[in-house]
C-alpha atoms as a PDB file:
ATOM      1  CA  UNK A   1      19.039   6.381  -2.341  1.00  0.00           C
ATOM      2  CA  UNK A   2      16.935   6.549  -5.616  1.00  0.00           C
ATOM      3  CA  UNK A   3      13.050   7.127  -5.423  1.00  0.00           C
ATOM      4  CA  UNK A   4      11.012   4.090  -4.476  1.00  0.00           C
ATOM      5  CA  UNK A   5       7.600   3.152  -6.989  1.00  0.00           C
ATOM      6  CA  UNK A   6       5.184   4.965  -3.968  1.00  0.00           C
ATOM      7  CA  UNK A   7       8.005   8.007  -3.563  1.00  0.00           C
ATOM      8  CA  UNK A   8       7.810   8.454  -7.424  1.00  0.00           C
ATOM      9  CA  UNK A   9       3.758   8.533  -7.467  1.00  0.00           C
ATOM     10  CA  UNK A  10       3.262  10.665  -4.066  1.00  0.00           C
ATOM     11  CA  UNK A  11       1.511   8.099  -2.370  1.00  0.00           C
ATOM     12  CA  UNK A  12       2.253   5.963   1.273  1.00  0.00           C
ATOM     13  CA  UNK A  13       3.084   2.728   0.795  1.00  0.00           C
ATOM     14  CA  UNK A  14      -0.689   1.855   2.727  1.00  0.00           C
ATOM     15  CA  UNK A  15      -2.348   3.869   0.049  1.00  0.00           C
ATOM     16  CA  UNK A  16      -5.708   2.278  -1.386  1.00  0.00           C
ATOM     17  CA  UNK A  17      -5.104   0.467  -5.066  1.00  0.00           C
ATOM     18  CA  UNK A  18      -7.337   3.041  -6.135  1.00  0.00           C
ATOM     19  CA  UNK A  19      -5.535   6.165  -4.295  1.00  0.00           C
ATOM     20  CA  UNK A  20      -2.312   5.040  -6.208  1.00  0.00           C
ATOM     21  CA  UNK A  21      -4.163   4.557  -9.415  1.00  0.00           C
ATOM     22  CA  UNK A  22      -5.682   8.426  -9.118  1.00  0.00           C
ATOM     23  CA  UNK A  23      -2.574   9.517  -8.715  1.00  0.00           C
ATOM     24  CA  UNK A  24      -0.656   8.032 -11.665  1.00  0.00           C
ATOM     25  CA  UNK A  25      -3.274   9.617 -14.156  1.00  0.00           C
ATOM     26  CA  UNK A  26      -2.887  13.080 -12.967  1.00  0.00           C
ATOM     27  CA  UNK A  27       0.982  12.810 -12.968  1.00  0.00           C
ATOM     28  CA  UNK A  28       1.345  10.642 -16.072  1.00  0.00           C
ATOM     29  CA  UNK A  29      -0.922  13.902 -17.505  1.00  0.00           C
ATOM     30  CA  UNK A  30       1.242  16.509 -15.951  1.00  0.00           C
ATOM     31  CA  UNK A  31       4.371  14.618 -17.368  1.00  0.00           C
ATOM     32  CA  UNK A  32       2.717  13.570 -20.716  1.00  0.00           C
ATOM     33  CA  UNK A  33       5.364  13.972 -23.654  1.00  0.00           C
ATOM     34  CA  UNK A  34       2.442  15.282 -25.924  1.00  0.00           C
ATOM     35  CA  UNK A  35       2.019  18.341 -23.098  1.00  0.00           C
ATOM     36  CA  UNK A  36       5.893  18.990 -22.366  1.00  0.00           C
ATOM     37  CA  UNK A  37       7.402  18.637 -26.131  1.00  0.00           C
ATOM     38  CA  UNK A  38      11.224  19.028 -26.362  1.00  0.00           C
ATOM     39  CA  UNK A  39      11.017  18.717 -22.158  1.00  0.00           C
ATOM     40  CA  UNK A  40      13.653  15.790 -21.471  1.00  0.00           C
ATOM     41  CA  UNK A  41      13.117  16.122 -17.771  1.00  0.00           C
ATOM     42  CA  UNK A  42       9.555  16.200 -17.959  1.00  0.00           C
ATOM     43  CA  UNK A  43      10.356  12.687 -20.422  1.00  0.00           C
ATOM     44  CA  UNK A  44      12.437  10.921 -17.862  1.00  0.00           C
ATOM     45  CA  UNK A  45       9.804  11.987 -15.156  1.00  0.00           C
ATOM     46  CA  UNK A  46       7.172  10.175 -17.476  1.00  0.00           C
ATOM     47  CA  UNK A  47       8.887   7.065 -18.129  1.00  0.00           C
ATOM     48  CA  UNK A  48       9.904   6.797 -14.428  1.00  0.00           C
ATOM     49  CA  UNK A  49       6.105   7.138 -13.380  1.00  0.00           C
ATOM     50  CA  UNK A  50       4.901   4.419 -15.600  1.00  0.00           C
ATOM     51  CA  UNK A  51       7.522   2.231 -14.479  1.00  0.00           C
ATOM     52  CA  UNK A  52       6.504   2.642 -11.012  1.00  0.00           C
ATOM     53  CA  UNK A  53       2.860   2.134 -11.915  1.00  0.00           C
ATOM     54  CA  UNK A  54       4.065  -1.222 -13.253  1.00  0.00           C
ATOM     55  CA  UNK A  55       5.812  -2.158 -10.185  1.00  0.00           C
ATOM     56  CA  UNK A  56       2.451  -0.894  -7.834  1.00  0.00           C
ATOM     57  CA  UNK A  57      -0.652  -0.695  -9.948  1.00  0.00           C
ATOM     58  CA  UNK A  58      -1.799  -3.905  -9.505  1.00  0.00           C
ATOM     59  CA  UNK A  59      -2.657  -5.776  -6.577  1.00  0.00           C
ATOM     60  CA  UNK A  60      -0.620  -8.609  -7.402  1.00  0.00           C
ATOM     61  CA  UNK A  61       2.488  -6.447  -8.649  1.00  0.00           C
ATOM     62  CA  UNK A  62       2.173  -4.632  -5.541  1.00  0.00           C
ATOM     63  CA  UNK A  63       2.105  -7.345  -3.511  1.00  0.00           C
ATOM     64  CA  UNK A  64       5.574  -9.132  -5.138  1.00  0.00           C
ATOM     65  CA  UNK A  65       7.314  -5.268  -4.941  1.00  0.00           C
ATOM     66  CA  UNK A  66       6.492  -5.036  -0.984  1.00  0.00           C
ATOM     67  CA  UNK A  67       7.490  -8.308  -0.486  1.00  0.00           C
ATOM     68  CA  UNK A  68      11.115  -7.624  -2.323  1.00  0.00           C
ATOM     69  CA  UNK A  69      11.077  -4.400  -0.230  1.00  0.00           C
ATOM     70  CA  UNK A  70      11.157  -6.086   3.009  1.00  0.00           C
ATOM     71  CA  UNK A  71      13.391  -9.388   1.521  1.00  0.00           C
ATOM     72  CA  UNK A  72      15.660  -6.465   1.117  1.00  0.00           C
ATOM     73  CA  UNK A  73      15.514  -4.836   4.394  1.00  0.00           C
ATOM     74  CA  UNK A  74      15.424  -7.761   5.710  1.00  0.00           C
ATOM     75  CA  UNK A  75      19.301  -8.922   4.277  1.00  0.00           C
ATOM     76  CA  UNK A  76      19.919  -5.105   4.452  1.00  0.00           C
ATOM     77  CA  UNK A  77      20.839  -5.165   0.616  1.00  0.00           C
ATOM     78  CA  UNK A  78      23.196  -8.196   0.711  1.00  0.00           C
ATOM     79  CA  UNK A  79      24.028 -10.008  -2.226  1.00  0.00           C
ATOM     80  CA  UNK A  80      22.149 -13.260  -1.608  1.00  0.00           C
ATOM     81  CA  UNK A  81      20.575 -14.077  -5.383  1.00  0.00           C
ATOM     82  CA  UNK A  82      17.272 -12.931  -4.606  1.00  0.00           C
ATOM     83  CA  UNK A  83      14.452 -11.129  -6.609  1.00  0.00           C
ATOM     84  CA  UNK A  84      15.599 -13.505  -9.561  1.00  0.00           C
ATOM     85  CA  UNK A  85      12.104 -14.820 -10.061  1.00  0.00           C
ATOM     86  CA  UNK A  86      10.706 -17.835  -7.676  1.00  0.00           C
ATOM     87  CA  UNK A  87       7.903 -17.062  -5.274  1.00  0.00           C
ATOM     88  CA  UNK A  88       6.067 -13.749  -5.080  1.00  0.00           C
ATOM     89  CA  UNK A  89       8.823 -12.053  -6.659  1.00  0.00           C
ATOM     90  CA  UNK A  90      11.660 -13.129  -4.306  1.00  0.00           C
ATOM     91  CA  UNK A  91      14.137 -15.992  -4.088  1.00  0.00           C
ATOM     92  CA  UNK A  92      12.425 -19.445  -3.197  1.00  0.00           C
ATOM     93  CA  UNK A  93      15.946 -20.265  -1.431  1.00  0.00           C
ATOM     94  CA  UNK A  94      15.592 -17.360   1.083  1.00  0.00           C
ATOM     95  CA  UNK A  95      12.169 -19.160   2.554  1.00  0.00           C
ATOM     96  CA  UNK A  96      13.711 -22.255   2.640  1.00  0.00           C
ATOM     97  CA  UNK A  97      17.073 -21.497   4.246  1.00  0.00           C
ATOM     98  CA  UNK A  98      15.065 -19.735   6.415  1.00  0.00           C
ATOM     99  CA  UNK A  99      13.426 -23.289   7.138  1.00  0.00           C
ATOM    100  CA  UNK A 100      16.158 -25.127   7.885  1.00  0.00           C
ATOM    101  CA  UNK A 101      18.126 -22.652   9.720  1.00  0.00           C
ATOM    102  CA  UNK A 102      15.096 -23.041  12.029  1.00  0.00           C
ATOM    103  CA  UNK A 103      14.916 -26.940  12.153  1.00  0.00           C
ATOM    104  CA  UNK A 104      18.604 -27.117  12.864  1.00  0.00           C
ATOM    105  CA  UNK A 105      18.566 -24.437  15.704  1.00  0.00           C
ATOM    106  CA  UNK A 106      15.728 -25.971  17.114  1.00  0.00           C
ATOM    107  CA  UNK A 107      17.088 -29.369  17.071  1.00  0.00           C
ATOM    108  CA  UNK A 108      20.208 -28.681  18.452  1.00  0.00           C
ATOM    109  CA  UNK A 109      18.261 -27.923  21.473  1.00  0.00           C
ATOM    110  CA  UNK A 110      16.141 -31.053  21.949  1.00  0.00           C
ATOM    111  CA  UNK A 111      16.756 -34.311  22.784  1.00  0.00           C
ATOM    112  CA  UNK A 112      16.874 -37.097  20.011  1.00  0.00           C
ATOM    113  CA  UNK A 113      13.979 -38.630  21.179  1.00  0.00           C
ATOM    114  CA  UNK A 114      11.901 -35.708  20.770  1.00  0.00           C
ATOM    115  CA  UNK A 115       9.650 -35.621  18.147  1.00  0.00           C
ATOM    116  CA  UNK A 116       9.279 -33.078  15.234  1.00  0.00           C
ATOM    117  CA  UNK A 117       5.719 -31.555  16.613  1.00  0.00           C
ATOM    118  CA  UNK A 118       7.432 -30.536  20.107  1.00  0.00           C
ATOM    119  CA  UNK A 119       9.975 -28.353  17.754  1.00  0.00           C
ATOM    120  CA  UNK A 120       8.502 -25.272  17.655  1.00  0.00           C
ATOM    121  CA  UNK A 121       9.181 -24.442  14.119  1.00  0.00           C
ATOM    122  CA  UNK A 122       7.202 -22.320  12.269  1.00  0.00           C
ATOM    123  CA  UNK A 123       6.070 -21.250   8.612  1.00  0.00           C
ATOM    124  CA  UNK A 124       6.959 -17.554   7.621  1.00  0.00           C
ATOM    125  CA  UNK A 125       4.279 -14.949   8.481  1.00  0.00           C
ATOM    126  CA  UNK A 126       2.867 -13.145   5.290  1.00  0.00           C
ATOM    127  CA  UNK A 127       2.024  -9.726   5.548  1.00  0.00           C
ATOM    128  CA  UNK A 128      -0.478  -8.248   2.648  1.00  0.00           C
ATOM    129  CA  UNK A 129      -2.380  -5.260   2.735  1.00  0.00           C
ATOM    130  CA  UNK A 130      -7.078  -5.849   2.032  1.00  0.00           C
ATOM    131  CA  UNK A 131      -8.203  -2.447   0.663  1.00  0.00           C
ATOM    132  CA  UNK A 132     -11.883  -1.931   1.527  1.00  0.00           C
ATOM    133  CA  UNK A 133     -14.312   0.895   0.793  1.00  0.00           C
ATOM    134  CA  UNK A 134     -14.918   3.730   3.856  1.00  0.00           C
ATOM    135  CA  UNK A 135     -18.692   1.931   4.004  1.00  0.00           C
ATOM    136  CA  UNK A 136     -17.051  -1.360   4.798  1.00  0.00           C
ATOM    137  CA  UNK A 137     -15.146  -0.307   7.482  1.00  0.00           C
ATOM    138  CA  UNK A 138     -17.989   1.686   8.475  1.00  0.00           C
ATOM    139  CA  UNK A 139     -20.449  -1.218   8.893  1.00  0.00           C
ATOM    140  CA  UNK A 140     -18.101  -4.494   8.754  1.00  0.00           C
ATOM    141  CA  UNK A 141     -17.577  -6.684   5.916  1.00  0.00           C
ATOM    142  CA  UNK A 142     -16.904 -10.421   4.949  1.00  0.00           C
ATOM    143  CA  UNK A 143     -14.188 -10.040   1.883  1.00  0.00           C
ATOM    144  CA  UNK A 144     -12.825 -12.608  -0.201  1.00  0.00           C
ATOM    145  CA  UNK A 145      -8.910 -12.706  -0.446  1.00  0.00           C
ATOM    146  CA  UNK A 146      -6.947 -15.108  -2.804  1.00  0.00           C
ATOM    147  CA  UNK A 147      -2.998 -14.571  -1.628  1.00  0.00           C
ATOM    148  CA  UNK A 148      -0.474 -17.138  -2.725  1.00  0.00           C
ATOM    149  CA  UNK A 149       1.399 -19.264   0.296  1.00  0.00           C
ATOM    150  CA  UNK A 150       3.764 -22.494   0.332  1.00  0.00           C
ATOM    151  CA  UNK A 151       1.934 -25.842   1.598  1.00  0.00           C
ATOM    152  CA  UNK A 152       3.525 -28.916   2.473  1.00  0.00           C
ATOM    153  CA  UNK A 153       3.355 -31.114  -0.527  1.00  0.00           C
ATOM    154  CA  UNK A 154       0.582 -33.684  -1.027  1.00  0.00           C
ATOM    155  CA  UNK A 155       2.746 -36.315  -2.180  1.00  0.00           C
ATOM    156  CA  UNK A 156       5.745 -36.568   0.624  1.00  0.00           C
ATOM    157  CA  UNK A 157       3.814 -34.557   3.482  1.00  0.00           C
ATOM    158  CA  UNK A 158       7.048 -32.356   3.639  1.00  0.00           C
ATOM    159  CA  UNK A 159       9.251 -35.933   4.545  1.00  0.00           C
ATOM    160  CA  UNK A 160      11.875 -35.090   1.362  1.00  0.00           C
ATOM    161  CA  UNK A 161      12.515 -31.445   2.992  1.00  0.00           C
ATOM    162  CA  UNK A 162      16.144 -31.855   4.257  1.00  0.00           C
ATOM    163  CA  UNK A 163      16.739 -35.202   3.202  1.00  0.00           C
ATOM    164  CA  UNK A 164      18.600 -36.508   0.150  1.00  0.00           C
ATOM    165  CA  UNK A 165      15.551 -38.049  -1.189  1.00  0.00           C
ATOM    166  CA  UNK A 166      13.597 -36.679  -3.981  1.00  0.00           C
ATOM    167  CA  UNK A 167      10.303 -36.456  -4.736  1.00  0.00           C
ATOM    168  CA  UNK A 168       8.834 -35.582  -8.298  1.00  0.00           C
ATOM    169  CA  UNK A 169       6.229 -32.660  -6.805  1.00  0.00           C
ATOM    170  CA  UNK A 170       8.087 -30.625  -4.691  1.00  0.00           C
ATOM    171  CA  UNK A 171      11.054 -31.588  -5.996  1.00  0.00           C
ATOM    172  CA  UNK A 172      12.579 -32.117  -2.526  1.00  0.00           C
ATOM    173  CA  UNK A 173      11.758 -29.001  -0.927  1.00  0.00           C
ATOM    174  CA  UNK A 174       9.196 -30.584   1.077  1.00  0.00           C
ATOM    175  CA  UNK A 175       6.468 -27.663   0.113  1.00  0.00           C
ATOM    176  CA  UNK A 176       5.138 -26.402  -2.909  1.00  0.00           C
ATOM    177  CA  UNK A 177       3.449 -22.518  -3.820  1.00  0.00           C
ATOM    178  CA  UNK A 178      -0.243 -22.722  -3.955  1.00  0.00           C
ATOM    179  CA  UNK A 179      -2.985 -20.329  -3.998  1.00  0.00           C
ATOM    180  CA  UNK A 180      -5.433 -20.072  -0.750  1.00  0.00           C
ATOM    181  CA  UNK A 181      -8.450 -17.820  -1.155  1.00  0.00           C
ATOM    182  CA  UNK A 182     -10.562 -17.235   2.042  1.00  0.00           C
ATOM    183  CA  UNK A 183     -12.775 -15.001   3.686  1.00  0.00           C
ATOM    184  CA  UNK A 184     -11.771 -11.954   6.026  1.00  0.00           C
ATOM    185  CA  UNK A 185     -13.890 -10.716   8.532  1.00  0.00           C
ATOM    186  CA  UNK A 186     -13.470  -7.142   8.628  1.00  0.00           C
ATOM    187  CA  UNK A 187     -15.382  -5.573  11.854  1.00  0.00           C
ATOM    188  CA  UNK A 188     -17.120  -2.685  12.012  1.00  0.00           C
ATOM    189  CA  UNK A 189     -16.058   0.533  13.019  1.00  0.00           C
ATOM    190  CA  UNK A 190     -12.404  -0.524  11.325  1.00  0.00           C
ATOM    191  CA  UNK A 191      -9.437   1.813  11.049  1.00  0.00           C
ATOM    192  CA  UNK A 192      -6.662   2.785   8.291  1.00  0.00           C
ATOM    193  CA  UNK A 193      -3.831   0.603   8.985  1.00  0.00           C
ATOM    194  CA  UNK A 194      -5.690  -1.831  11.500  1.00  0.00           C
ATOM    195  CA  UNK A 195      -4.209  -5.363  11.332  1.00  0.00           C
ATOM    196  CA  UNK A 196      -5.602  -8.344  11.274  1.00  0.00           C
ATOM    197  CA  UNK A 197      -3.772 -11.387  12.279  1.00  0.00           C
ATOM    198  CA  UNK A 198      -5.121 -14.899  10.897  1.00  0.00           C
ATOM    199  CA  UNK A 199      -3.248 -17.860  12.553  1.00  0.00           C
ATOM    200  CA  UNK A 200      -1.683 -20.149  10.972  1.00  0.00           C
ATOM    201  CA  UNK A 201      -2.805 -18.611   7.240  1.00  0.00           C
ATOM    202  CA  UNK A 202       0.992 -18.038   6.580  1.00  0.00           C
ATOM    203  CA  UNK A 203       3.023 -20.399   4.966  1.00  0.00           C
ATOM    204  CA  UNK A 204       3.294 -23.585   5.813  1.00  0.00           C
ATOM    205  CA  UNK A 205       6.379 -25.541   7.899  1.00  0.00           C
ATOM    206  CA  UNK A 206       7.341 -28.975   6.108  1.00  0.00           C
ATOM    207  CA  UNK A 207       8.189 -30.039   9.710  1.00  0.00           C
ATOM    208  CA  UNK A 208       6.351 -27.529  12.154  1.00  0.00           C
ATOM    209  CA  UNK A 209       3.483 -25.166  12.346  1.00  0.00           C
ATOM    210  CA  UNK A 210       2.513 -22.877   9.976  1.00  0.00           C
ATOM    211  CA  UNK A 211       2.745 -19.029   9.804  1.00  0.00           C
ATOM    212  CA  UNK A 212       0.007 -16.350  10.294  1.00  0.00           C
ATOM    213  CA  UNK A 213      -1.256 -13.918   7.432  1.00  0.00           C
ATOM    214  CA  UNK A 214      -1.473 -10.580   8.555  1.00  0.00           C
ATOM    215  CA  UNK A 215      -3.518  -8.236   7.018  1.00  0.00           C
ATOM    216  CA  UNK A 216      -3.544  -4.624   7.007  1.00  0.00           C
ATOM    217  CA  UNK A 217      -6.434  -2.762   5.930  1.00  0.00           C
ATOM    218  CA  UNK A 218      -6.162   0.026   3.582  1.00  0.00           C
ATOM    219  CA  UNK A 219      -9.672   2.715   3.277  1.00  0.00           C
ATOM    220  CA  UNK A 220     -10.004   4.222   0.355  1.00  0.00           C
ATOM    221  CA  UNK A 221      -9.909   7.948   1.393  1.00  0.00           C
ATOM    222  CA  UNK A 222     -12.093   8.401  -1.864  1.00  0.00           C
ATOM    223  CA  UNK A 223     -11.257  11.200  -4.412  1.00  0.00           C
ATOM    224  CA  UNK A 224     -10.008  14.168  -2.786  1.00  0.00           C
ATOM    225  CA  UNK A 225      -8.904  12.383   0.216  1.00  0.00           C
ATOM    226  CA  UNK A 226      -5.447  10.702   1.547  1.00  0.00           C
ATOM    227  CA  UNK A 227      -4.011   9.130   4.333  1.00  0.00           C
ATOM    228  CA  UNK A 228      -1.113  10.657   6.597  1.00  0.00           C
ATOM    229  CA  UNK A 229      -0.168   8.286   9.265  1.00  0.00           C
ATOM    230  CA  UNK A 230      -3.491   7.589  10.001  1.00  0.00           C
ATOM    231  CA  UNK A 231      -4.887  10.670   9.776  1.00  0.00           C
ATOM    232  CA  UNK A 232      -7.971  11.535   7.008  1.00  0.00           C
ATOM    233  CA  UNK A 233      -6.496  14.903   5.107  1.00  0.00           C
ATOM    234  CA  UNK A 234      -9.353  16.141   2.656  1.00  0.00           C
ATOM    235  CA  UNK A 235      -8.100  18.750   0.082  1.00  0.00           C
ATOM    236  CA  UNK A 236     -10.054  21.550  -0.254  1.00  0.00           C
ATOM    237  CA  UNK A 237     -10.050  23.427  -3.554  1.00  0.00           C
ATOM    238  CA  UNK A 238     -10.207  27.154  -3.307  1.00  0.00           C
ATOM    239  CA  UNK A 239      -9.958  30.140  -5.728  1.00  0.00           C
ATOM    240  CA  UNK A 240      -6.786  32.345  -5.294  1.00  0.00           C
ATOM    241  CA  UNK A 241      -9.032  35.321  -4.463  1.00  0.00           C
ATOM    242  CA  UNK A 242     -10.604  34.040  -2.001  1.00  0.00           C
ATOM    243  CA  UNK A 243      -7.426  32.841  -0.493  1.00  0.00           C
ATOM    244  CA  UNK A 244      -6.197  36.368  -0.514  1.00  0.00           C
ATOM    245  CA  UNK A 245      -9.073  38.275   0.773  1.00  0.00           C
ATOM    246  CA  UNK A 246     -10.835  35.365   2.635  1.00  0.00           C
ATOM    247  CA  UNK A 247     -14.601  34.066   2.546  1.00  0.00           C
ATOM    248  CA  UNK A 248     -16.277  30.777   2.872  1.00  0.00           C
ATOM    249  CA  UNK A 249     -16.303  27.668   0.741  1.00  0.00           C
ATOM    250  CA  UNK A 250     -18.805  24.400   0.935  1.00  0.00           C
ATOM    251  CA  UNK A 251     -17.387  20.325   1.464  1.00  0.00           C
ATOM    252  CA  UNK A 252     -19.101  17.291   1.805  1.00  0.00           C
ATOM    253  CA  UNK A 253     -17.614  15.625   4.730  1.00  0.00           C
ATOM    254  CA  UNK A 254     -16.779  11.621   4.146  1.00  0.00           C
ATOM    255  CA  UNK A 255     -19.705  11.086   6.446  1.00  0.00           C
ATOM    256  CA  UNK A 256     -21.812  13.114   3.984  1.00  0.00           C
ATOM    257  CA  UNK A 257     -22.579  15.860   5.729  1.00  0.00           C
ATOM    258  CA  UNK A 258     -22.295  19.507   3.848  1.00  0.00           C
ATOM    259  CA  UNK A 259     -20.168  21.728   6.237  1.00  0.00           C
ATOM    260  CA  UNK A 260     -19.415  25.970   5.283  1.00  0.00           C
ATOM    261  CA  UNK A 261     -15.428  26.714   6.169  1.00  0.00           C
ATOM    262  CA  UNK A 262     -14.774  30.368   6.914  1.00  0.00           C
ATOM    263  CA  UNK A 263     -11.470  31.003   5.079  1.00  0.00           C
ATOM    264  CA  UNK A 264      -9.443  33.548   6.284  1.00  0.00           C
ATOM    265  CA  UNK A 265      -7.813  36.765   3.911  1.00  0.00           C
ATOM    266  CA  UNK A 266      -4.371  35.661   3.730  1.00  0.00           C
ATOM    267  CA  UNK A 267      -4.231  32.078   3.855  1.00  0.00           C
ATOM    268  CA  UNK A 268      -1.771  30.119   2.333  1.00  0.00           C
ATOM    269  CA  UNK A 269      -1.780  26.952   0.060  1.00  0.00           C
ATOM    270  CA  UNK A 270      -1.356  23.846   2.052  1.00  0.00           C
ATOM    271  CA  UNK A 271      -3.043  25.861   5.509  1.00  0.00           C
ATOM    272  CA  UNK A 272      -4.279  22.929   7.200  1.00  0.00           C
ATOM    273  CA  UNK A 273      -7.226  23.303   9.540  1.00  0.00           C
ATOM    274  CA  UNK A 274      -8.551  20.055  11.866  1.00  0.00           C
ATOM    275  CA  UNK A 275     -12.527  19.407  12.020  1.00  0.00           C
ATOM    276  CA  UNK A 276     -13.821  17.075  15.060  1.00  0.00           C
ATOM    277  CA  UNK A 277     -16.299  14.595  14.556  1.00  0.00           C
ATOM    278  CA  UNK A 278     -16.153  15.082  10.887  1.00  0.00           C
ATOM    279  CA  UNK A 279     -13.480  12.497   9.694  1.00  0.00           C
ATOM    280  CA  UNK A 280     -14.015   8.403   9.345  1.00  0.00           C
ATOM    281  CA  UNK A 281     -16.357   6.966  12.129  1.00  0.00           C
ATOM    282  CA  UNK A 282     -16.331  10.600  13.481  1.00  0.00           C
ATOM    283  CA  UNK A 283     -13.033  10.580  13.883  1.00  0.00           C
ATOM    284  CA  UNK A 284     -10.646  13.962  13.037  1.00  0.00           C
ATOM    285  CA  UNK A 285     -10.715  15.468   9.761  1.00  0.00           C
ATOM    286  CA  UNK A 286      -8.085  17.601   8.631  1.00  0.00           C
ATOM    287  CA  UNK A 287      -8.818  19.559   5.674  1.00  0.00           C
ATOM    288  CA  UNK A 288      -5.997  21.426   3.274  1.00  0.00           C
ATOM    289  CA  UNK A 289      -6.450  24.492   0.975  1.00  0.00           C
ATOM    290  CA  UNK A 290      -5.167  24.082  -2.524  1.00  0.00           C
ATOM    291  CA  UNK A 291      -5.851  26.151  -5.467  1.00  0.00           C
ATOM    292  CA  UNK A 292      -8.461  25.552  -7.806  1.00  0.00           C
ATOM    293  CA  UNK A 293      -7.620  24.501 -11.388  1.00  0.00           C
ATOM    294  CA  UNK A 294      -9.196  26.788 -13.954  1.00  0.00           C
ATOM    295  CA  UNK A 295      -9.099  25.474 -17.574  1.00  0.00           C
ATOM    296  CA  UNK A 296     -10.606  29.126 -19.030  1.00  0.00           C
ATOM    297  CA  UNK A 297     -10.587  32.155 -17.854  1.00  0.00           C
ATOM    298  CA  UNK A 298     -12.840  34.694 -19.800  1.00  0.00           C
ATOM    299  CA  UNK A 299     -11.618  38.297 -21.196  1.00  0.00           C
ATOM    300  CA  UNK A 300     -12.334  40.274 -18.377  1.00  0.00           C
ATOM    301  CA  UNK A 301     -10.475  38.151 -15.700  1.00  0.00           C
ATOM    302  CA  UNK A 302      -7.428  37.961 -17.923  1.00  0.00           C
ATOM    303  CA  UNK A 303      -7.315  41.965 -18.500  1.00  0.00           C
ATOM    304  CA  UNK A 304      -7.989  41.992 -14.807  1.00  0.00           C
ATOM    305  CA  UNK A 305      -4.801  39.896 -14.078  1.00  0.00           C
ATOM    306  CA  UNK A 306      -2.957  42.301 -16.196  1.00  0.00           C
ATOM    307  CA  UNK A 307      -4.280  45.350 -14.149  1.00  0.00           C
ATOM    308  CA  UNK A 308      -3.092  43.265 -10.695  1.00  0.00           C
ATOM    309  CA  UNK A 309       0.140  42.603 -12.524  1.00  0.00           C
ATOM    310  CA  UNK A 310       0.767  45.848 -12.961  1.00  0.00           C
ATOM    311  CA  UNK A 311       0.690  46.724  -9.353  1.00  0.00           C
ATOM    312  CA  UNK A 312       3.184  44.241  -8.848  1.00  0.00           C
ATOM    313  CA  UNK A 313       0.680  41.560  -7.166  1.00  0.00           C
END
């Protein structure tokens, strides 16, 4: 299976906007053409990141790519038409076969003289992800979110949906793709990945109820920072001596807090080591050792690398 846009930038798909944004600048740098000349694989790797950044960098692009994603999982990769433009980047028909296999099952069930309320159709549910700041989920925040969602039309209230009439707004389809913007309550103390479920914010159901929106919030880890599954991982830069002989090193905590870390001699790259009551709303913290970027190094560390080389270190 080829590399999705979040497998090709190193991110989750619940990474922030921002998160996925920091990490398409260092890899679009790493990759640069200008920094690997004559480097065809480092070329393909290039184009391949910018394309992904196209499909995710935006909140709107992102929004049409997930959707496709789960169209896809959804029909499992049949060949149905869809993704050929239409609504949020998938196939208007999909939604509205979707419809009417849903009026039809449900009416087979009722009686005649039921009417079309007692039904129990329903709109589909639309799932989008609210990125907020680690202060907002700290104390609680009203956002404004603008998502796009079918409504039933103003002109036939939905009557032309399964009929042979037409009607010149929706064209027959009984609904027509309109922008809602609103206001989510985020509450306070809110986790990474913590849905929200708004009834009946989904699309809407030319002959039922509509659908909920469901919203999953995303915290921006902040530079440094990422989400695993939940969990807060803070990177923690270290020099490759210390690493080898051990000492301590200084971080600032996401709750602000300045905090010493005794490193041990011998630790590896990627050592992981968990801190309580230092992570989001004193949650867990894990932090990870990486090595520090130098740009420079003076003359007497680089004949002192040449004396360690020597030894075989």
């Amino acid at each position: 299976m080829s590399e999705g846009a979040y497998d090709i930038l190193g991110v989750s798909s619940d990474a922030t906007d921002a998160s996925i944004k920091r990490n398409y600048r260092r890899l679009a740098r790493q990759y640069h053409p200008d920094r690997n000349p004559d480097d065809q694989a480092a070329e393909e790797r290039f184009k391949s990141i910018q394309t992904a950044y196209e499909q995710i960098g935006t909140t709107e692009a992102r929004a049409e790519y997930d959707q496709k994603i789960r169209m896809e999982e959804m029909f499992q990769g049949g060949s149905r038409g869809a993704f050929n433009g239409g609504f949020g980047g998938f196939d208007i028909g999909d939604i509205f076969s979707q419809f009417r296999n849903s009026s039809r099952e449900n009416k087979s069930n009722k009686r005649p003289d039921l009417d079309r309320q007692e039904e129990n159709v329903k709109g589909s549910n639309i799932e989008s992800g609210l990125d907020i700041s680690l202060q907002q989920a700290n104390d609680g925040a009203n956002i404004k979110f603008s998502h796009r969602r079918f409504k039933v039309c103003e002109k036939c209230n939905g009557s032309s949906f399964g009929t042979s009439r037409s009607c010149t707004v929706c064209g027959g389809k009984g609904v027509k793709t309109k922008r809602s913007t609103i206001t989510i309550k985020v509450p306070p103390n809110a986790k990474h990945g913590q849905l929200l479920r708004l009834k009946k914010m989904g699309h809407e159901h030319p002959q039922g109820d509509p659908g909920d929106l469901i919203i999953s919030l995303r915290l921006d880890a902040e530079e440094g920072r990422r989400w695993e599954g939940g969990r807060l991982i803070q990177e923690v830069p270290v020099r490759i001596t210390k690493l080898l002989l051990g000492g301590k090193v200084k971080i600032r905590t996401p709750l602000g807090k300045i905090v010493q870390i005794e490193i041990s001699p011998g630790t590896k790259l990627g050592d992981r080591r968990r801190l309580n009551g230092h992570g989001h709303a004193g949650g867990l913290l894990d932090i990870e050792f990486v090595l520090s970027e130098i740009d420079n190094i003076t003359t007497a560390q680089r004949k002192a690398l040449e004396e360690l080389r020597k030894t075989g270190l």
